[in-house]
N, C-alpha and C. Protein backbone atom coordinates (compact mmCIF):
# COMPACT_ATOMS: atom_id res chain seq x y z
N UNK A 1 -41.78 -12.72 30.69
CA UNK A 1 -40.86 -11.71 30.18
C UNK A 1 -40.94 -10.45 31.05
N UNK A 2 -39.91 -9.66 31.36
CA UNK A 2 -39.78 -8.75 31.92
C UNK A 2 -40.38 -7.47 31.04
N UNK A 3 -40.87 -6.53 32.17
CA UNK A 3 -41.32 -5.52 31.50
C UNK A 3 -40.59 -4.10 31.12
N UNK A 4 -39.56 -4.45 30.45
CA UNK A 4 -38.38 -3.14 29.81
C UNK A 4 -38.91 -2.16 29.15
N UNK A 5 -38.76 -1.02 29.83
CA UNK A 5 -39.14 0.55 29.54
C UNK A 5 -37.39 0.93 29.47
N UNK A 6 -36.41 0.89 29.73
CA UNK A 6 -35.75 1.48 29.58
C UNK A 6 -34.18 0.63 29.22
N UNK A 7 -33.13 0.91 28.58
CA UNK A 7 -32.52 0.51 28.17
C UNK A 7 -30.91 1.34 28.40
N UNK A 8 -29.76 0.57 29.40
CA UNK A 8 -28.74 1.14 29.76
C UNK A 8 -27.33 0.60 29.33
N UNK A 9 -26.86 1.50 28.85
CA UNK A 9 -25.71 0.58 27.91
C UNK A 9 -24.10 1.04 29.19
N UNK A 10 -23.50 0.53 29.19
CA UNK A 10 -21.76 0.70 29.58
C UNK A 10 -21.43 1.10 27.86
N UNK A 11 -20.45 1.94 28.70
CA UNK A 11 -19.84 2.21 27.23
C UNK A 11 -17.87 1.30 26.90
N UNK A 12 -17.20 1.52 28.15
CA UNK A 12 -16.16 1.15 27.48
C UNK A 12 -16.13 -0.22 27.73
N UNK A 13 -15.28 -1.28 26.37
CA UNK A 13 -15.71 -2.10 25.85
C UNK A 13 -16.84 -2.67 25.70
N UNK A 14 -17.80 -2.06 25.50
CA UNK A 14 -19.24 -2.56 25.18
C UNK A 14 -19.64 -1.92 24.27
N UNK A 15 -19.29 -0.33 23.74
CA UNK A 15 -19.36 0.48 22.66
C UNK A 15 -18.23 0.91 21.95
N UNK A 16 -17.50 1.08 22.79
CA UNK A 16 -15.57 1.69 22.60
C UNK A 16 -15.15 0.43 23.15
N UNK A 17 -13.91 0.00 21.90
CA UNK A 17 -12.79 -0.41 22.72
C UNK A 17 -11.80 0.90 23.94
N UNK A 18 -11.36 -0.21 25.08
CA UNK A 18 -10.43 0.47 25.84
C UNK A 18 -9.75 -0.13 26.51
N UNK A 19 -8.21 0.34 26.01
CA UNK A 19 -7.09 -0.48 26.59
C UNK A 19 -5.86 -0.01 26.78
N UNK A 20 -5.82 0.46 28.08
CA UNK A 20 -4.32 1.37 28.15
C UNK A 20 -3.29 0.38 27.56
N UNK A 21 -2.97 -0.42 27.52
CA UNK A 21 -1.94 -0.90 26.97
C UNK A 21 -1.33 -0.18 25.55
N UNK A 22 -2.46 0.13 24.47
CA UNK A 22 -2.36 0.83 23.38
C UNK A 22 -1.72 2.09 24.24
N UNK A 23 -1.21 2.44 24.96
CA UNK A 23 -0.38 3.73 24.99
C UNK A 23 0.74 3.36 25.51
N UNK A 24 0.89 1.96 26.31
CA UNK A 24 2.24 1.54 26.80
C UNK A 24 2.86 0.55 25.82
N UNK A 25 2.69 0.22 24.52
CA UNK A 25 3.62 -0.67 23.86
C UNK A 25 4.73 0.41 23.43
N UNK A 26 4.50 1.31 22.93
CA UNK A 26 5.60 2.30 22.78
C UNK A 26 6.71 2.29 23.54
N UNK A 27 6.34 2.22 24.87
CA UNK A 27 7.13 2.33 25.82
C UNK A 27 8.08 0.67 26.39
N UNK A 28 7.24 -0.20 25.95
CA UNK A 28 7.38 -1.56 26.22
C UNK A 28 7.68 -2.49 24.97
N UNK A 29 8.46 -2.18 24.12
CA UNK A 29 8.69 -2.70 22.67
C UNK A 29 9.06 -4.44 22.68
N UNK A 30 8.09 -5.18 22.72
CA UNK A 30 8.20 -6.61 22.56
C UNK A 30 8.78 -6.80 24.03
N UNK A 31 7.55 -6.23 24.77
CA UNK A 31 7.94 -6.39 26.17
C UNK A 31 6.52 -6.71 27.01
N UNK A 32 5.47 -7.70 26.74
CA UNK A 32 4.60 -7.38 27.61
C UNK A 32 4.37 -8.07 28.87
N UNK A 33 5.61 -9.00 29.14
CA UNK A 33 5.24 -8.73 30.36
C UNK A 33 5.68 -8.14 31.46
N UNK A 34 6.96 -7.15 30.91
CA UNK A 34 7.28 -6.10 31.07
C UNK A 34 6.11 -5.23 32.40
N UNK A 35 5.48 -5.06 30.71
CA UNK A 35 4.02 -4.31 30.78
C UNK A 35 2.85 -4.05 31.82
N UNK A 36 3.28 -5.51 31.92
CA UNK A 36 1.97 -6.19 32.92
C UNK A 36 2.78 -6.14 33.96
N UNK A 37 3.94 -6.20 34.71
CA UNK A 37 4.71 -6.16 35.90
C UNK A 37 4.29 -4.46 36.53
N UNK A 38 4.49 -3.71 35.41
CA UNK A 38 4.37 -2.16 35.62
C UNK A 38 2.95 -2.15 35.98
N UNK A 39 1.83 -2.26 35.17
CA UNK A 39 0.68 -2.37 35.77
C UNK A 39 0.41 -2.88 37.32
N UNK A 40 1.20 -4.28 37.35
CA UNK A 40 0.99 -4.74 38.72
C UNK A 40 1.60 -4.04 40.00
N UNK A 41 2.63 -3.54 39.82
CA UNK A 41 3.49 -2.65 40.91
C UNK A 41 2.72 -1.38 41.17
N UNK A 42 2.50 -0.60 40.42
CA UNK A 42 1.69 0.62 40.41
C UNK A 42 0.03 0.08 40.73
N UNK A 43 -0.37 -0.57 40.79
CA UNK A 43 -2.11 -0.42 40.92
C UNK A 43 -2.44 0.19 39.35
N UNK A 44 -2.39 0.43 38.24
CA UNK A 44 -2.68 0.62 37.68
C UNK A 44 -4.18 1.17 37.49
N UNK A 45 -5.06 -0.04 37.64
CA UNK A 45 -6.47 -0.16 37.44
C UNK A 45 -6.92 0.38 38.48
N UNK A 46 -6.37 0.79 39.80
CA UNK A 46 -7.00 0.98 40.73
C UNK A 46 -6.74 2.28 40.84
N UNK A 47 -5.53 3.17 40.26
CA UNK A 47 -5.32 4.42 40.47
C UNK A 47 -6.05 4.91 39.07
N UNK A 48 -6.41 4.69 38.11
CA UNK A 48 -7.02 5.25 37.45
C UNK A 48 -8.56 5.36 37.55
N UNK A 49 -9.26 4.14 38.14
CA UNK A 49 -10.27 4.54 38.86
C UNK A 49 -10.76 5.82 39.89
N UNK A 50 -9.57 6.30 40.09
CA UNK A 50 -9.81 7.47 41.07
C UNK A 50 -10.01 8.41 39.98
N UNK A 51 -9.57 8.72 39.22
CA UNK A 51 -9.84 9.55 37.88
C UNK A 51 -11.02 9.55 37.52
N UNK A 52 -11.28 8.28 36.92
CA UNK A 52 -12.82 7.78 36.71
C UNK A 52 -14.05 8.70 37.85
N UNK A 53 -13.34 8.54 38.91
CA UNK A 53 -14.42 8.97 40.48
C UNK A 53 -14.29 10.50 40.60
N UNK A 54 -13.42 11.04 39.89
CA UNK A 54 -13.80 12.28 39.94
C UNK A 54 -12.03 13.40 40.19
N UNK A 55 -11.19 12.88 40.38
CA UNK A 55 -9.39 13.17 40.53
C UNK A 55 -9.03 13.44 39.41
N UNK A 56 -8.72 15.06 39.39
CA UNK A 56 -7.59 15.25 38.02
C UNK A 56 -6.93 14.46 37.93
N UNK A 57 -6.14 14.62 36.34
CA UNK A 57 -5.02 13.71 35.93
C UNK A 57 -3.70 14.45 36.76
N UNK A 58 -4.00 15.43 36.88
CA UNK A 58 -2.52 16.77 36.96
C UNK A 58 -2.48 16.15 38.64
N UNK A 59 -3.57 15.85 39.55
CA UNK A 59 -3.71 15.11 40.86
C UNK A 59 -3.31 13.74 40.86
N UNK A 60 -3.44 12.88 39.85
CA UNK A 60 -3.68 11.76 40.05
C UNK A 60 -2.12 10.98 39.66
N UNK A 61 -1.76 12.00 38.76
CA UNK A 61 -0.20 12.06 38.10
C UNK A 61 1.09 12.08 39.57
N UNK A 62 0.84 13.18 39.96
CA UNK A 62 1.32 13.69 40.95
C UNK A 62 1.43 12.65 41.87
N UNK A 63 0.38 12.37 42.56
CA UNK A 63 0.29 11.62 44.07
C UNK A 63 1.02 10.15 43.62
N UNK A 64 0.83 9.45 42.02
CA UNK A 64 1.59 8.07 41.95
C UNK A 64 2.65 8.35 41.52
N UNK A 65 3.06 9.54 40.91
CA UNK A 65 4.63 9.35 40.79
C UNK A 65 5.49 9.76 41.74
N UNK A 66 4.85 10.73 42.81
CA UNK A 66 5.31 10.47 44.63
C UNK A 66 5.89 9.37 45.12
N UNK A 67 4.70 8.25 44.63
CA UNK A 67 5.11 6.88 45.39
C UNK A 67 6.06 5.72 44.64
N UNK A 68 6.26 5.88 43.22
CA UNK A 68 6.74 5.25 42.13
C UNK A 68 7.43 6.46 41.30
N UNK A 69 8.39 7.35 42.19
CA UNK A 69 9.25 8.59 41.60
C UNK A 69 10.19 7.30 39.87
N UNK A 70 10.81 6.20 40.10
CA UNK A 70 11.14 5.73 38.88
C UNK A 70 10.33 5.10 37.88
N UNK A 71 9.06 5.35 38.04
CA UNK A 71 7.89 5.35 36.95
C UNK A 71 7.47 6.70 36.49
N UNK A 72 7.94 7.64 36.63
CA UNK A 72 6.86 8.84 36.97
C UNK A 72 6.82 9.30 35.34
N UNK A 73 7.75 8.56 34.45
CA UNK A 73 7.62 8.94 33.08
C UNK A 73 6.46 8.20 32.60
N UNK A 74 6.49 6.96 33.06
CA UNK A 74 5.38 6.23 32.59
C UNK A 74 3.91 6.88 32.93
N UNK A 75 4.08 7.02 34.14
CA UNK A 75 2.44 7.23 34.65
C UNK A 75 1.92 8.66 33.86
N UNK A 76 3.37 9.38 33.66
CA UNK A 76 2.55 10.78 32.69
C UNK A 76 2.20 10.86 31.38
N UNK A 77 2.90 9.51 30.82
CA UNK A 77 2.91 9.04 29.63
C UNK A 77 0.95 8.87 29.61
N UNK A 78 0.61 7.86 30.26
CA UNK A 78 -0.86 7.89 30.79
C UNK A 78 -1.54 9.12 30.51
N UNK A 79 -0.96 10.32 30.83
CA UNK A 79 -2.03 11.71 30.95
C UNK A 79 -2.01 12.06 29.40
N UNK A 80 -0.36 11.91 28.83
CA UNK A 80 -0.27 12.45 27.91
C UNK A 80 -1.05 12.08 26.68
N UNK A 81 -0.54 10.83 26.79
CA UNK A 81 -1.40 10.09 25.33
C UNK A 81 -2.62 9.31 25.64
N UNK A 82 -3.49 10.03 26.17
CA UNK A 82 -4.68 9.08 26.92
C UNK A 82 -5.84 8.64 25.49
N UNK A 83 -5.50 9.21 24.53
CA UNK A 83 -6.37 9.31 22.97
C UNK A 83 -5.91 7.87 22.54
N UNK A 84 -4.45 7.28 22.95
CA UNK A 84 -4.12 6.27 22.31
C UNK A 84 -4.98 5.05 22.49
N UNK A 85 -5.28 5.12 24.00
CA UNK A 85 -6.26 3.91 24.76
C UNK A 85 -7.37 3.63 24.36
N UNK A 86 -8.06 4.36 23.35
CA UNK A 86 -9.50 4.13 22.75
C UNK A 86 -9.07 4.06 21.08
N UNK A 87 -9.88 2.36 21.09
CA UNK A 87 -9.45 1.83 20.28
C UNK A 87 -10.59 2.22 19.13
N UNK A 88 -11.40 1.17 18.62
CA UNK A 88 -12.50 1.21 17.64
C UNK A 88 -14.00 1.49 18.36
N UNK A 89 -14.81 2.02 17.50
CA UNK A 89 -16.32 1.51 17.91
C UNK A 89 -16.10 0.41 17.61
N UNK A 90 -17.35 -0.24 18.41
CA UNK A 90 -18.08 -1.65 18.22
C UNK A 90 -19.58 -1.47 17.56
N UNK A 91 -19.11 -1.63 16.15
CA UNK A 91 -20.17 -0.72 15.39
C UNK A 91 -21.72 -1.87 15.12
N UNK A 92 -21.44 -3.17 15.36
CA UNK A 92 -22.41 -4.52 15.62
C UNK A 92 -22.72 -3.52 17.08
N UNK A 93 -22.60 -3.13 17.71
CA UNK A 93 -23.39 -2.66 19.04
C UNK A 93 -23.99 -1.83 18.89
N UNK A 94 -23.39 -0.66 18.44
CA UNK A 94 -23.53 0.16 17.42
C UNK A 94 -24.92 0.02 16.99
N UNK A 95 -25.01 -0.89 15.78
CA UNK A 95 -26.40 -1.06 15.23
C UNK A 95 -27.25 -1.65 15.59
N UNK A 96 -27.29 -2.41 16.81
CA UNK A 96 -28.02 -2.87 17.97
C UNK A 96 -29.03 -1.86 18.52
N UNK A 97 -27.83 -0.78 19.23
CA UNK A 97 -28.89 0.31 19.65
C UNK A 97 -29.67 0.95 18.76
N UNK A 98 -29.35 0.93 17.44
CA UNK A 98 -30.19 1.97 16.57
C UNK A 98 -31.19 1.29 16.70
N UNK A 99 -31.10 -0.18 16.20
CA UNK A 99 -32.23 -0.83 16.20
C UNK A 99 -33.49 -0.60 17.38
N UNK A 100 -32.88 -0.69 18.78
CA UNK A 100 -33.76 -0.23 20.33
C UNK A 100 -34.61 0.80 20.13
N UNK A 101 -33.77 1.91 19.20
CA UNK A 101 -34.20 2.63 19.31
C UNK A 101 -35.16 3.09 18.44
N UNK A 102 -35.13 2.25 17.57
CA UNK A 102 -35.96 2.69 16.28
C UNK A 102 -37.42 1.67 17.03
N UNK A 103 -37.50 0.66 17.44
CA UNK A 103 -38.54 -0.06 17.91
C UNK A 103 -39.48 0.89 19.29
N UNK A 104 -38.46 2.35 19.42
CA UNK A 104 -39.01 3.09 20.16
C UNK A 104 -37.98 2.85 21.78
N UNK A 105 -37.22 1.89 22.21
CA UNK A 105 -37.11 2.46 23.95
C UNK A 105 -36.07 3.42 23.77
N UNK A 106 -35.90 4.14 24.98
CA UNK A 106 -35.17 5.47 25.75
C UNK A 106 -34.03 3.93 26.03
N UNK A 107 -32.66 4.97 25.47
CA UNK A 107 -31.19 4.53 25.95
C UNK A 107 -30.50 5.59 26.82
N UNK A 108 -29.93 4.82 28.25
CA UNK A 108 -28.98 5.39 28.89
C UNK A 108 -27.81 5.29 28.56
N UNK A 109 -26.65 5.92 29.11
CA UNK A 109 -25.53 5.04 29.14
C UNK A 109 -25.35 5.51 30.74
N UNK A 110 -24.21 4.69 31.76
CA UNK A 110 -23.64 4.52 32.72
C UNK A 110 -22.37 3.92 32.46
N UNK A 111 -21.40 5.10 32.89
CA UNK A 111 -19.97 4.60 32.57
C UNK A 111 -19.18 5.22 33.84
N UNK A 112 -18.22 4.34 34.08
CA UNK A 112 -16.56 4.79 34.75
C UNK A 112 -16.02 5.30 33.71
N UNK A 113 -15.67 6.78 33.81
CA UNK A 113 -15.01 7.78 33.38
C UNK A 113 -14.69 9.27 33.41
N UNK A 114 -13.47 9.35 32.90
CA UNK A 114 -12.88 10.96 33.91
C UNK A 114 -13.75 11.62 32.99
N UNK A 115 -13.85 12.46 33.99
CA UNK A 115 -14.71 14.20 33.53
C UNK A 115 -13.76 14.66 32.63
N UNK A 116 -12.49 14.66 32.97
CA UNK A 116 -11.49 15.57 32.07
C UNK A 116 -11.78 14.95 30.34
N UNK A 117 -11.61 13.67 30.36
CA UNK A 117 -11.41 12.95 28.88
C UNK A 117 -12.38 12.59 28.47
N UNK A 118 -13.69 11.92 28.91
CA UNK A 118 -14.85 11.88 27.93
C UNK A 118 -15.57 12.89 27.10
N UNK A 119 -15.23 14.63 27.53
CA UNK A 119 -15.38 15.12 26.32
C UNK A 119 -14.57 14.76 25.05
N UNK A 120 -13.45 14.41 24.57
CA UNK A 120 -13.43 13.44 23.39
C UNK A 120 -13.34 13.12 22.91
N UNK A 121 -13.92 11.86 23.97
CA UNK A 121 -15.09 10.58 22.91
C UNK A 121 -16.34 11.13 22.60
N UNK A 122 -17.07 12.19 23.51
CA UNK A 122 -18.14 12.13 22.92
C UNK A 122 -17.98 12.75 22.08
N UNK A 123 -17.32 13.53 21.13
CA UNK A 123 -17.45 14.38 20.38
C UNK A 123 -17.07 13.71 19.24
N UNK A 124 -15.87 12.56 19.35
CA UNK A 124 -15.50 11.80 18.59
C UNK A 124 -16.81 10.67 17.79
N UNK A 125 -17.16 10.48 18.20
CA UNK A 125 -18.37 9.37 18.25
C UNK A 125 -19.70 9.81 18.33
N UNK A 126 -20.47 9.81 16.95
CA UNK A 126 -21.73 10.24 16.77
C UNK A 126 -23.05 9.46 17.47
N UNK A 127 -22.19 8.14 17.89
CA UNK A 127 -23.50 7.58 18.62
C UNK A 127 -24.18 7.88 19.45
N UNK A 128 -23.22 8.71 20.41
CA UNK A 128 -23.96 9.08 21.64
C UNK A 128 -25.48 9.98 21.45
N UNK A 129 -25.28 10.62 20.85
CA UNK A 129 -26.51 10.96 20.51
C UNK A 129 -28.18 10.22 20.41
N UNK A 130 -28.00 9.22 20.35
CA UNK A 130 -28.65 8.05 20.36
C UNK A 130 -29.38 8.13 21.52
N UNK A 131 -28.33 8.20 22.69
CA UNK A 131 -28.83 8.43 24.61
C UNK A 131 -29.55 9.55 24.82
N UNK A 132 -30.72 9.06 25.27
CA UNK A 132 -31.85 10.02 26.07
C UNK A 132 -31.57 10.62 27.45
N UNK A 133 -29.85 10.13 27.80
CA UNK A 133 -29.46 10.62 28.97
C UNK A 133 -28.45 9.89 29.61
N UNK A 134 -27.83 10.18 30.03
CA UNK A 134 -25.93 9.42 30.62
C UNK A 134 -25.45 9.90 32.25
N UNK A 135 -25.26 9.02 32.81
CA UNK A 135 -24.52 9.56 34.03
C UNK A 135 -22.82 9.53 33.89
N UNK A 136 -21.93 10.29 34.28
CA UNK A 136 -20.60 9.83 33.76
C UNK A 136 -20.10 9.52 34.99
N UNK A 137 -19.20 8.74 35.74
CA UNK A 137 -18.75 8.64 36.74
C UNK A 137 -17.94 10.02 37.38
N UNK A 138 -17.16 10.52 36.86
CA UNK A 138 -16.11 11.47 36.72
C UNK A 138 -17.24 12.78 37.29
N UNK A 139 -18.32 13.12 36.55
CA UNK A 139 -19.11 14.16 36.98
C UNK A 139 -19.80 13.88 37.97
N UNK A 140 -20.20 12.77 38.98
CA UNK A 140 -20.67 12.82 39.81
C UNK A 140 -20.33 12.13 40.78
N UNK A 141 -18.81 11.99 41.04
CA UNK A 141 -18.34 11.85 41.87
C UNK A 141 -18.03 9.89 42.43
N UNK A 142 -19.17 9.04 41.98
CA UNK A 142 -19.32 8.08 42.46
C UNK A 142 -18.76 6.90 40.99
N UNK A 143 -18.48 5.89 41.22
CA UNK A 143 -18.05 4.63 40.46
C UNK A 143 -18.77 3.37 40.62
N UNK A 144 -18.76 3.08 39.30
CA UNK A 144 -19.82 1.57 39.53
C UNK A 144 -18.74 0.47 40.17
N UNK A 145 -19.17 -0.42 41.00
CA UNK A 145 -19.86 -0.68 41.23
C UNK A 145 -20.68 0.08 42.54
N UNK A 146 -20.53 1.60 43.07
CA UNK A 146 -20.90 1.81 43.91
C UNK A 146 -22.74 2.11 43.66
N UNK A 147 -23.38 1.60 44.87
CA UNK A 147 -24.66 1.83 44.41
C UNK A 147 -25.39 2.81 44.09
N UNK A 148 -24.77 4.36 45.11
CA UNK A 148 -25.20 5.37 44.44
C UNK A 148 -25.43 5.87 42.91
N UNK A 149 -24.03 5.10 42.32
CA UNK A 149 -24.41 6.22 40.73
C UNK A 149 -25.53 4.94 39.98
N UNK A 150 -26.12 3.41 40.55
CA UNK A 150 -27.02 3.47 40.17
C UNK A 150 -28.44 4.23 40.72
N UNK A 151 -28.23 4.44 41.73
CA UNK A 151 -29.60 5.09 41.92
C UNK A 151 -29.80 6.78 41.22
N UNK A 152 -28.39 7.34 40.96
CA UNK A 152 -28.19 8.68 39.91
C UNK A 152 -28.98 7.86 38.65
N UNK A 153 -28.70 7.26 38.39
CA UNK A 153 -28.60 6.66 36.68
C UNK A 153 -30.39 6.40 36.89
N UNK A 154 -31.00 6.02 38.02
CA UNK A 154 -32.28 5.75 38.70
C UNK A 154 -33.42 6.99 37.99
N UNK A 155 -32.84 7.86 38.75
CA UNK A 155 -33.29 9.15 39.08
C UNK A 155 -33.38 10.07 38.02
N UNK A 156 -32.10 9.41 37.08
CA UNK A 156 -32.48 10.37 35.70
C UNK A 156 -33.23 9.72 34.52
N UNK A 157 -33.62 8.55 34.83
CA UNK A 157 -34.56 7.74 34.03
C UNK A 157 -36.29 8.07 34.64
N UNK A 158 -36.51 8.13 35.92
CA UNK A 158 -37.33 8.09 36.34
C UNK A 158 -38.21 6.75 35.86
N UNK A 159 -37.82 6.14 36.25
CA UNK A 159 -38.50 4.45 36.20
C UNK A 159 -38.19 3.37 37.00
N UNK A 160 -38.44 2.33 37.97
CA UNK A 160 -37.81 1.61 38.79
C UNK A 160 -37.09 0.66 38.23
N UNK A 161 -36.13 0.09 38.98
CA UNK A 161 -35.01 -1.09 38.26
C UNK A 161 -35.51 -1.75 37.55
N UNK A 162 -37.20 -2.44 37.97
CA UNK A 162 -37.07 -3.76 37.84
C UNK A 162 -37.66 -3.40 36.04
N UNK A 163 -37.93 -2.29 35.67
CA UNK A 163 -38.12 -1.91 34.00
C UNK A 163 -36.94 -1.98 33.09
N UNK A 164 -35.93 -1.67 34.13
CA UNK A 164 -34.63 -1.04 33.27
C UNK A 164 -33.77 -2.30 33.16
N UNK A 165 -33.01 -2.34 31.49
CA UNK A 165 -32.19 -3.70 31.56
C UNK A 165 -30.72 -3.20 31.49
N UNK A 166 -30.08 -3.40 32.08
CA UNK A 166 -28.43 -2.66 32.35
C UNK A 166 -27.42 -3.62 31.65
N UNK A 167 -26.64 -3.05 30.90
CA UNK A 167 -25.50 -3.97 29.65
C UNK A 167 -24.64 -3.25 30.34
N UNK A 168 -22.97 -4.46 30.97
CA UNK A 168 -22.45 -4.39 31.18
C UNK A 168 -21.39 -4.99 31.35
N UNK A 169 -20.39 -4.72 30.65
CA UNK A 169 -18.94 -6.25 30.68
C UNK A 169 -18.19 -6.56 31.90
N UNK A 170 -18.70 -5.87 32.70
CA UNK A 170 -17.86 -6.12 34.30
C UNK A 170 -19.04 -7.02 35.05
N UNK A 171 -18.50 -7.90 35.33
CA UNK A 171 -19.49 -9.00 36.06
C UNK A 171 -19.42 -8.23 37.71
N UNK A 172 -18.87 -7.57 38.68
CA UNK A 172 -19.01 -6.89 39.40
C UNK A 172 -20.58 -5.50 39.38
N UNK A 173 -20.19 -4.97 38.20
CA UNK A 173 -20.63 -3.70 38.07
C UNK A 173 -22.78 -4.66 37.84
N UNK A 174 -22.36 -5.65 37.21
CA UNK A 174 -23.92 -6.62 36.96
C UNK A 174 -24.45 -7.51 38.03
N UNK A 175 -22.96 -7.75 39.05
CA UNK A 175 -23.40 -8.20 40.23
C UNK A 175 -24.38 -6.84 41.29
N UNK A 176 -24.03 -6.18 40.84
CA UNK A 176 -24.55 -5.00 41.86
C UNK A 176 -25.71 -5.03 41.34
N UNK A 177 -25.91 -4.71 39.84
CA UNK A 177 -27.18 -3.90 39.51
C UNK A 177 -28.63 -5.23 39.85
N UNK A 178 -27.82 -6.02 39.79
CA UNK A 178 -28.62 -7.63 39.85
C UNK A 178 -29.45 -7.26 41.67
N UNK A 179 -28.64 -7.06 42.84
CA UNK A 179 -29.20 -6.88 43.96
C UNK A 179 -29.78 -5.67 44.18
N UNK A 180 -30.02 -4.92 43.00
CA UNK A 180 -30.80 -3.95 42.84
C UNK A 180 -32.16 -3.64 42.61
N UNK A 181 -31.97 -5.16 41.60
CA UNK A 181 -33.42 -5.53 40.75
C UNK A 181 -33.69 -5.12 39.31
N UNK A 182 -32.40 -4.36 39.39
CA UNK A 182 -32.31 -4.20 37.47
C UNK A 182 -32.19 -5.68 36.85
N UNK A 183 -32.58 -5.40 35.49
CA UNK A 183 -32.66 -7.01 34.94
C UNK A 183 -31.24 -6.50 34.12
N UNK A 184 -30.64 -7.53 33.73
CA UNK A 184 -28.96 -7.28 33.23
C UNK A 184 -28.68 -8.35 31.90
N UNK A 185 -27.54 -7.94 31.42
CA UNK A 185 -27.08 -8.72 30.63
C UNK A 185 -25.51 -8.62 30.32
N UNK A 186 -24.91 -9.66 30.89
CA UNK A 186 -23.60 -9.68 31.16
C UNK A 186 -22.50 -9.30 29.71
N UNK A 187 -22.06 -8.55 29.09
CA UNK A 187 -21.46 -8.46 27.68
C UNK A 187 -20.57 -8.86 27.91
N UNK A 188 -20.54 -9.88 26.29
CA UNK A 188 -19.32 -10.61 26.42
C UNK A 188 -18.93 -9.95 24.44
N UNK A 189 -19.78 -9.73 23.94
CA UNK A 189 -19.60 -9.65 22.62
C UNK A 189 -21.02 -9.14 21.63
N UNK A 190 -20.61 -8.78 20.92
CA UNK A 190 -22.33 -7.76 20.33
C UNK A 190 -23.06 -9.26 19.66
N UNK A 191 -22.43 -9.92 19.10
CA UNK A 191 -23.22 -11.68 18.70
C UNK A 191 -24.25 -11.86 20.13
N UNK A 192 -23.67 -12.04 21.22
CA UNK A 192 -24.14 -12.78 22.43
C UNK A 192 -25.16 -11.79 22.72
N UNK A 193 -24.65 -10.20 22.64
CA UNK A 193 -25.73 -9.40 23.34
C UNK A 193 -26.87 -9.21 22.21
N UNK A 194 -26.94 -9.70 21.01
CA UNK A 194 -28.32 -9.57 20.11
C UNK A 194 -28.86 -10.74 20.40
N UNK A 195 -28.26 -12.22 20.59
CA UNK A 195 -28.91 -13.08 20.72
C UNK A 195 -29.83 -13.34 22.64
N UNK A 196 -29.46 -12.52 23.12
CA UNK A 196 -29.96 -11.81 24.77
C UNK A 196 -30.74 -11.59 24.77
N UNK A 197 -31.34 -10.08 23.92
CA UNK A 197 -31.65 -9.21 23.38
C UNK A 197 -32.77 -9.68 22.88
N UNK A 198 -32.79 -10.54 21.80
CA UNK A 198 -34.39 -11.81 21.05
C UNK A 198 -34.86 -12.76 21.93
N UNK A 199 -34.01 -13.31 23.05
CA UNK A 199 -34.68 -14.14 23.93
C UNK A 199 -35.53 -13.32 24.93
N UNK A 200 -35.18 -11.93 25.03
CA UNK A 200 -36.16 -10.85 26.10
C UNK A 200 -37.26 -10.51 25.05
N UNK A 201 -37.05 -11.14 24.02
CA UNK A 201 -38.36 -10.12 23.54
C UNK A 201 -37.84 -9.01 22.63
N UNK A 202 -36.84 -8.30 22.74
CA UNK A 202 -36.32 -6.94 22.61
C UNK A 202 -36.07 -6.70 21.13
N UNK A 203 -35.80 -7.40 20.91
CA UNK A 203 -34.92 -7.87 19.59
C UNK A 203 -36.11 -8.55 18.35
């Protein structure tokens, strides 16, 4: 068994649902694949990642409706109603961590997200409190899977990978932390990640 001192959660879909779509059905009324065409033409996922990395919305708005001037309602639609995209806690995860934490380990979180909008969620959501410490993407410039913001996320734990177990639903973002030497656990669902969780011991 691995020797876990520290414990790192992802937050969206692993604690929060998140799904821009909840702000484009409005716009797309019994239309999704509509939906999904618009996503695909624009980069969607890939221009909001720049947000995530640290790009105003009022920047990020701007430069894609430059390039997609007959979207440009849509993409502001994005800035405007960005509250719509966060769906429920995942309150089975939720009581997972209390549990970590009550058995005593230190929780991180490590997330892709804008500086502008995670104030809030956190304010929205009493869990965070829970975390002994968070890197946000948005505040420091870098995005998972890049390796720097794990070695940020490193640095504010003060403990080496091979202690720390990293939860994360992007098989990219777990491919990284994996050639790192963090020990991982791929989320697929709070069932799968408690039953993870008792096979480490943890649980």
């Amino acid at each position: 068994m691995p020797n876990i001192t520290a414990i790192i959660f992802d937050y969206g879909n692993v604690l929060i649902e998140w799904n821009p779509r909840y702000v484009y059905n409005r716009y797309f009324h019994n239309d999704p694949k509509g939906m999904e065409r618009f996503f695909k033409e624009v980069d969607f996922m890939g221009w909001n990642a720049l947000q995530d990395k640290g790009r105003s919305f009022k920047e990020g708005v701007a430069d894609l409706s430059a390039q997609f001037p007959h979207h440009a309602h849509l993409i502001q639609a994005y800035h405007d109603h960005w509250k719509d995209s966060i769906g429920v806690a995942y309150t089975d995860t939720v009581d997972i961590m209390k549990h970590l934490k009550a058995k005593g380990y230190p929780l991180y979180g490590l997330s892709n997200w804008s500086a502008e909008t995670f104030p809030y969620a956190r304010e929205k959501y009493d869990f965070f409190d829970l975390f002994d410490g968070m890197v946000i993407s948005g505040e420091v410039g870098y995005v998972k899977p890049e390796p720097q913001i794990y070695h940020l996320m490193l640095e504010k734990i003060g403990k080496p990978a091979e202690e720390c177990l990293f939860i994360d639903d992007s098989l990219p973002n777990i491919n990284q932390a994996n050639t790192m030497d963090f020990n991982t656990i791929h989320f697929s669902s709070p069932e799968q990640l408690k039953q993870d969780l008792i096979q480490l011991g943890l649980l």
